[in-house]
PDB file of N, CA and C in Angstrom:
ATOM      1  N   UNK A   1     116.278 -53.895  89.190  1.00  0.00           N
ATOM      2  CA  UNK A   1     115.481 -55.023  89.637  1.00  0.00           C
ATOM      3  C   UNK A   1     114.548 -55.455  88.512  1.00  0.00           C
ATOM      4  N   UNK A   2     114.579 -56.996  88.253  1.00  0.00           N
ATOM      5  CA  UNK A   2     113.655 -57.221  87.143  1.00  0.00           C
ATOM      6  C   UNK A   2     111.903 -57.193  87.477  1.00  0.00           C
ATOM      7  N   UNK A   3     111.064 -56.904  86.407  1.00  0.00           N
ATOM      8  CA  UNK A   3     109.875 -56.942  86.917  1.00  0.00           C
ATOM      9  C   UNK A   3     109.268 -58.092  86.332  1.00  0.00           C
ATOM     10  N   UNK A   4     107.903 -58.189  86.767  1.00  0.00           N
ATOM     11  CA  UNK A   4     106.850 -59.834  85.984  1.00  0.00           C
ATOM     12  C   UNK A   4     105.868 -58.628  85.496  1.00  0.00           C
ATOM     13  N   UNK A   5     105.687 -59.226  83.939  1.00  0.00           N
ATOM     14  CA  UNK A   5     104.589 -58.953  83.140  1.00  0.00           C
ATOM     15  C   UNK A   5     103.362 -59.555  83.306  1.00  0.00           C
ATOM     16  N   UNK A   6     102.389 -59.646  83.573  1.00  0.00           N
ATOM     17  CA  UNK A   6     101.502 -60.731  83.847  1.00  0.00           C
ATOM     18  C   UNK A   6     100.303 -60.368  83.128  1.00  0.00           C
ATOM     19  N   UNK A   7      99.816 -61.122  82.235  1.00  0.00           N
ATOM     20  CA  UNK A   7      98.821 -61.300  81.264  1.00  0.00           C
ATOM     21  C   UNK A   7      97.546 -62.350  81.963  1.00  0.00           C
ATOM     22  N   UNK A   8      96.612 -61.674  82.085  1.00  0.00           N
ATOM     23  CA  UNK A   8      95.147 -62.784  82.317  1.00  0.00           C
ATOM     24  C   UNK A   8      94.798 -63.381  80.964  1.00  0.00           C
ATOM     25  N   UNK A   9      94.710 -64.471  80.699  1.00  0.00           N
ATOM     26  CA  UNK A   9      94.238 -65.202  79.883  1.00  0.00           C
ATOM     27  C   UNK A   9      92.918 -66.147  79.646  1.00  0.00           C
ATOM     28  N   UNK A  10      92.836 -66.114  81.239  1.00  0.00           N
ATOM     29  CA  UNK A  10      91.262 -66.962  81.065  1.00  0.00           C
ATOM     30  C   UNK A  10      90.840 -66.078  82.259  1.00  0.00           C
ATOM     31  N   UNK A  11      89.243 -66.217  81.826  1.00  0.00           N
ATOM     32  CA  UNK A  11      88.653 -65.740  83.127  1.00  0.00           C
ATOM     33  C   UNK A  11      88.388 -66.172  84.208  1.00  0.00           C
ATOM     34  N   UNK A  12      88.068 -65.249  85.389  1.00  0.00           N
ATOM     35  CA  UNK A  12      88.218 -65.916  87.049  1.00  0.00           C
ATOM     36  C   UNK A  12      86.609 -66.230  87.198  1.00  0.00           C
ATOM     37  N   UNK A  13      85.199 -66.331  86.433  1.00  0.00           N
ATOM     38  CA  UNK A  13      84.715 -66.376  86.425  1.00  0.00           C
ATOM     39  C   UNK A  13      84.227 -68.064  86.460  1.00  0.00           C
ATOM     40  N   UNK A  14      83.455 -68.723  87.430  1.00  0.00           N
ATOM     41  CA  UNK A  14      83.658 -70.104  88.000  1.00  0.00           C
ATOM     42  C   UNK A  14      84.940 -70.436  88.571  1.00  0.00           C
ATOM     43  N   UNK A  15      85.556 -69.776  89.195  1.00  0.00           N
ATOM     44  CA  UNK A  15      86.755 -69.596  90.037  1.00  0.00           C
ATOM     45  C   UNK A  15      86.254 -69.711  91.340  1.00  0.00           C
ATOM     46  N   UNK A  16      87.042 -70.154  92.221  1.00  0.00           N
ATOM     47  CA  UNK A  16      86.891 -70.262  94.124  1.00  0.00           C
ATOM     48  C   UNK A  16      86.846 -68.367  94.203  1.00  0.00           C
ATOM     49  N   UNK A  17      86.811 -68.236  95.098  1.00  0.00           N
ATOM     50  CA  UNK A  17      86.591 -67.307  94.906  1.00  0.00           C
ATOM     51  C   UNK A  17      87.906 -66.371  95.577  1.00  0.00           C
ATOM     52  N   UNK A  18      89.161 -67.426  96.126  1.00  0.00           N
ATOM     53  CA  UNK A  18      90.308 -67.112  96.616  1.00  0.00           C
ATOM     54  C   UNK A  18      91.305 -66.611  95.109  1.00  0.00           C
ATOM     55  N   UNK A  19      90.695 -67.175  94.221  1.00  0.00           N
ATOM     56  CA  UNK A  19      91.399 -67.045  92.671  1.00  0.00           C
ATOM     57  C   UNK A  19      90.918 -65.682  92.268  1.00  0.00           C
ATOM     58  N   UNK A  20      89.288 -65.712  92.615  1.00  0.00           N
ATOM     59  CA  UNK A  20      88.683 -64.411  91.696  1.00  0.00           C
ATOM     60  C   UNK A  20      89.598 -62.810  92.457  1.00  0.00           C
ATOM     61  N   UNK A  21      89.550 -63.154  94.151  1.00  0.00           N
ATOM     62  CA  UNK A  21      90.074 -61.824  94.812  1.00  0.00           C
ATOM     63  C   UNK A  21      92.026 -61.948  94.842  1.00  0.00           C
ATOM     64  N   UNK A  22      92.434 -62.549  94.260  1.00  0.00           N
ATOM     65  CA  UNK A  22      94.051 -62.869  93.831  1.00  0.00           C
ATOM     66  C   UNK A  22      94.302 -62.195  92.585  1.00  0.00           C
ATOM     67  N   UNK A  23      93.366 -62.307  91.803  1.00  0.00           N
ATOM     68  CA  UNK A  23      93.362 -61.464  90.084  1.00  0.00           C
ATOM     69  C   UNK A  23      93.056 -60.271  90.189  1.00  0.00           C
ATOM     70  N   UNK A  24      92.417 -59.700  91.142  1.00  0.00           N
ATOM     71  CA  UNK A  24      91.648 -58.421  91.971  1.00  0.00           C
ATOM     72  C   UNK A  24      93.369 -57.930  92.428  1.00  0.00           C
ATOM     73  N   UNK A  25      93.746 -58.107  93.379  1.00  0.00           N
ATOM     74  CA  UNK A  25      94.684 -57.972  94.111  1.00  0.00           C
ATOM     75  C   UNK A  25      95.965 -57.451  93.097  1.00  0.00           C
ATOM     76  N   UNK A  26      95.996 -58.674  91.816  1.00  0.00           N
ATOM     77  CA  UNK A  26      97.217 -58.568  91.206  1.00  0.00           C
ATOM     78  C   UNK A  26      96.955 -57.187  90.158  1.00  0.00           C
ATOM     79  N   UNK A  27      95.443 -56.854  90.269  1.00  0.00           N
ATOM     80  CA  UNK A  27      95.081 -55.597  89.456  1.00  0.00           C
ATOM     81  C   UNK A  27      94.575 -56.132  87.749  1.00  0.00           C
ATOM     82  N   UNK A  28      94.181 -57.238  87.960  1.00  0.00           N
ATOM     83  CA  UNK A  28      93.610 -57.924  86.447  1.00  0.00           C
ATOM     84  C   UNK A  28      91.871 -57.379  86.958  1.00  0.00           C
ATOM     85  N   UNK A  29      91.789 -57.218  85.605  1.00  0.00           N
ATOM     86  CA  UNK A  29      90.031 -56.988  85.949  1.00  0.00           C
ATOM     87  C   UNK A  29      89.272 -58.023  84.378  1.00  0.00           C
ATOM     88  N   UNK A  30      90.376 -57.976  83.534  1.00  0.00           N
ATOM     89  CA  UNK A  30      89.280 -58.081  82.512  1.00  0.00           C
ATOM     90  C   UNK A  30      90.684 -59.117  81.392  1.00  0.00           C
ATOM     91  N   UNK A  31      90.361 -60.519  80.407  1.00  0.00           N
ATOM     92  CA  UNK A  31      91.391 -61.022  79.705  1.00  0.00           C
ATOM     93  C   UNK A  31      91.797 -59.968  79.052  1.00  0.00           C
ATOM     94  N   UNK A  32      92.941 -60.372  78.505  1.00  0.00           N
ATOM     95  CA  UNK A  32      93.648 -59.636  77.667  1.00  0.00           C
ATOM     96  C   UNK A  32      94.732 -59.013  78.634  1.00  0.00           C
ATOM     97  N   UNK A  33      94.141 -58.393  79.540  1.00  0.00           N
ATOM     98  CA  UNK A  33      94.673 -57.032  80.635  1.00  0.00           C
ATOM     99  C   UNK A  33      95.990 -57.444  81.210  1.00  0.00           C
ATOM    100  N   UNK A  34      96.955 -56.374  80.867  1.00  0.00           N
ATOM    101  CA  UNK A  34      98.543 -56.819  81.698  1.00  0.00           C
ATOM    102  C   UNK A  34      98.554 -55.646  82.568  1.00  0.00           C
ATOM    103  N   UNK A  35      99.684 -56.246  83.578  1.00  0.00           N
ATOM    104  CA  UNK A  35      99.975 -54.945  84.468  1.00  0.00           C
ATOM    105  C   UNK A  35     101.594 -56.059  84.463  1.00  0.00           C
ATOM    106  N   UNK A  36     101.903 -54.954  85.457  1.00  0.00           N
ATOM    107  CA  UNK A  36     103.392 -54.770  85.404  1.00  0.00           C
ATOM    108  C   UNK A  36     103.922 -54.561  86.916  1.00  0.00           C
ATOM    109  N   UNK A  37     104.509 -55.806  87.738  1.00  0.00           N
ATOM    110  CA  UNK A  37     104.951 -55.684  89.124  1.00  0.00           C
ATOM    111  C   UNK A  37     106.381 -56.118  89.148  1.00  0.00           C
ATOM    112  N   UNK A  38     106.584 -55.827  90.467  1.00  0.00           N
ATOM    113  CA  UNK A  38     108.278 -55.934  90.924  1.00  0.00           C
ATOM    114  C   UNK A  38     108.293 -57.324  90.889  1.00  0.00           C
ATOM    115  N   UNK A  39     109.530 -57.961  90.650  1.00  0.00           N
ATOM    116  CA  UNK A  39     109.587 -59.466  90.993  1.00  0.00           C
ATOM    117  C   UNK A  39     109.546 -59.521  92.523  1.00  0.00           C
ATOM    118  N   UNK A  40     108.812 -60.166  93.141  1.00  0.00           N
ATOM    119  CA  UNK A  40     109.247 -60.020  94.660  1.00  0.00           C
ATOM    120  C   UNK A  40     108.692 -61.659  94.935  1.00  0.00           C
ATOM    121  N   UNK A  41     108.431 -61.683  96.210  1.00  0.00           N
ATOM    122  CA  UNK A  41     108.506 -62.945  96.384  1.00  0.00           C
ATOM    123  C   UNK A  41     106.841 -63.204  96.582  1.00  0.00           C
ATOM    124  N   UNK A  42     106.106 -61.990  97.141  1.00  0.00           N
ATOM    125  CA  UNK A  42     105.124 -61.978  97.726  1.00  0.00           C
ATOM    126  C   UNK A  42     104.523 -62.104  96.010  1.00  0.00           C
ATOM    127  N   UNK A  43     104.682 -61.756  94.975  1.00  0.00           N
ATOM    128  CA  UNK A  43     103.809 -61.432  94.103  1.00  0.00           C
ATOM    129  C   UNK A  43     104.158 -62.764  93.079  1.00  0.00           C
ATOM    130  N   UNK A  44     105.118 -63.493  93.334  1.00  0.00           N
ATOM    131  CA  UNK A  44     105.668 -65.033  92.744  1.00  0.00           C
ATOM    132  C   UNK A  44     104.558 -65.737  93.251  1.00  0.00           C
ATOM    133  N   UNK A  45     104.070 -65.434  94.751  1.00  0.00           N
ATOM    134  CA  UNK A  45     103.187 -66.547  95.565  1.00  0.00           C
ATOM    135  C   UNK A  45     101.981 -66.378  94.412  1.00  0.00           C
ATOM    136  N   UNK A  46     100.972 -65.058  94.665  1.00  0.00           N
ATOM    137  CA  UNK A  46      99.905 -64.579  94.136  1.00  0.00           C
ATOM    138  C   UNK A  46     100.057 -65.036  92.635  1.00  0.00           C
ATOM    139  N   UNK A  47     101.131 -65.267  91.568  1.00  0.00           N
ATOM    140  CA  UNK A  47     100.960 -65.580  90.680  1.00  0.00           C
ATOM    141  C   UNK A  47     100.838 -67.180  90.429  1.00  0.00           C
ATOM    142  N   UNK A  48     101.656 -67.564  91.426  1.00  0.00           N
ATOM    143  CA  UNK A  48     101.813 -69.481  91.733  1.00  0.00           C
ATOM    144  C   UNK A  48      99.961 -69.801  91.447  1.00  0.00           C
ATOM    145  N   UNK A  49      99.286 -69.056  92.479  1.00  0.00           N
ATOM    146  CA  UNK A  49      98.266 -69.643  93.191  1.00  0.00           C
ATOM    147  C   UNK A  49      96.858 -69.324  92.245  1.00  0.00           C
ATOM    148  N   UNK A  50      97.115 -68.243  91.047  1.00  0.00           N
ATOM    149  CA  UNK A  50      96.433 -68.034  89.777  1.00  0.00           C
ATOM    150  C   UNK A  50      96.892 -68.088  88.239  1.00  0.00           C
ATOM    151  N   UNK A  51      98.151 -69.356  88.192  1.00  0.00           N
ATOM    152  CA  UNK A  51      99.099 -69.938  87.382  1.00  0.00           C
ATOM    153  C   UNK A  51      97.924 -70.123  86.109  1.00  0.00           C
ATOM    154  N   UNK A  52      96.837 -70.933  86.264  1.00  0.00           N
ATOM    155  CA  UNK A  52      95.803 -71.771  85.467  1.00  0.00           C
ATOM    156  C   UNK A  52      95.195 -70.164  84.653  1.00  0.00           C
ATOM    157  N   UNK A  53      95.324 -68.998  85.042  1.00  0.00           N
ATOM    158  CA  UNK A  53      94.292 -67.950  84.481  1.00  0.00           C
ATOM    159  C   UNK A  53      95.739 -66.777  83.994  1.00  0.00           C
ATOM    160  N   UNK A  54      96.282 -67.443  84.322  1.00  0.00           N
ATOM    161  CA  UNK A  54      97.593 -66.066  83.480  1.00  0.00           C
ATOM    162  C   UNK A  54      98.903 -66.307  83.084  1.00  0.00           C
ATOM    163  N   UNK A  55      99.309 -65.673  82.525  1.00  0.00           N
ATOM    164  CA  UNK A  55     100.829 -65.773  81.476  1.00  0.00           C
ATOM    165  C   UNK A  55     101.685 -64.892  82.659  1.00  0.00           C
ATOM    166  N   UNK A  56     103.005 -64.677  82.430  1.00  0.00           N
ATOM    167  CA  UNK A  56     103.822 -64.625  82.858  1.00  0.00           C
ATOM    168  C   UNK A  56     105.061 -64.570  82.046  1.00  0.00           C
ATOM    169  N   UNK A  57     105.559 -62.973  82.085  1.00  0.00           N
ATOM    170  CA  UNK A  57     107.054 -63.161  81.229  1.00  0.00           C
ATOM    171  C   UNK A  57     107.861 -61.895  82.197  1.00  0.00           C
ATOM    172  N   UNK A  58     109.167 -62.528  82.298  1.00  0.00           N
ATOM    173  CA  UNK A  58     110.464 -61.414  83.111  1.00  0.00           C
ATOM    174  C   UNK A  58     110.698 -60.325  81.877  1.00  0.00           C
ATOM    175  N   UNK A  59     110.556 -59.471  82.723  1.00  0.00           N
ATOM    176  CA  UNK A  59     110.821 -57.827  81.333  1.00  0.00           C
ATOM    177  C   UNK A  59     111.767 -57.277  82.378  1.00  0.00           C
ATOM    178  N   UNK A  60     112.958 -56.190  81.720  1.00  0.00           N
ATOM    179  CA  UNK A  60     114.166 -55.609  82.716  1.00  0.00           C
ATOM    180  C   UNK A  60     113.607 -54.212  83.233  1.00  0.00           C
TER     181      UNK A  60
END
């Protein structure tokens, strides 16, 4: 199963605050910071909806 790399790039800081606890959720705390999830569908949404504050690349 492929996974999403996901890189924060800008901060959630002056963010709604549905953005700041979505970057929380996805396990970003700080720029720079990647983590590493399953492709699923639930975690496509969470990335849709904090698109403007993070990168995104398919790794196998």
């Amino acid at each position: 199963m492929a996974e999403l790399k996901i890189t924060q790039h800008k901060s959630g800081v002056g963010q709604k605050p549905a953005a700041r606890k979505t970057l929380r959720a996805l396990g970003l705390h700080r720029i720079g910071e990647q983590v590493v999830h399953p492709d699923r569908p639930e975690i496509r949404g969470m990335v849709r909806a904090v698109r403007h504050l993070v990168d995104v690349e398919e790794v196998k």
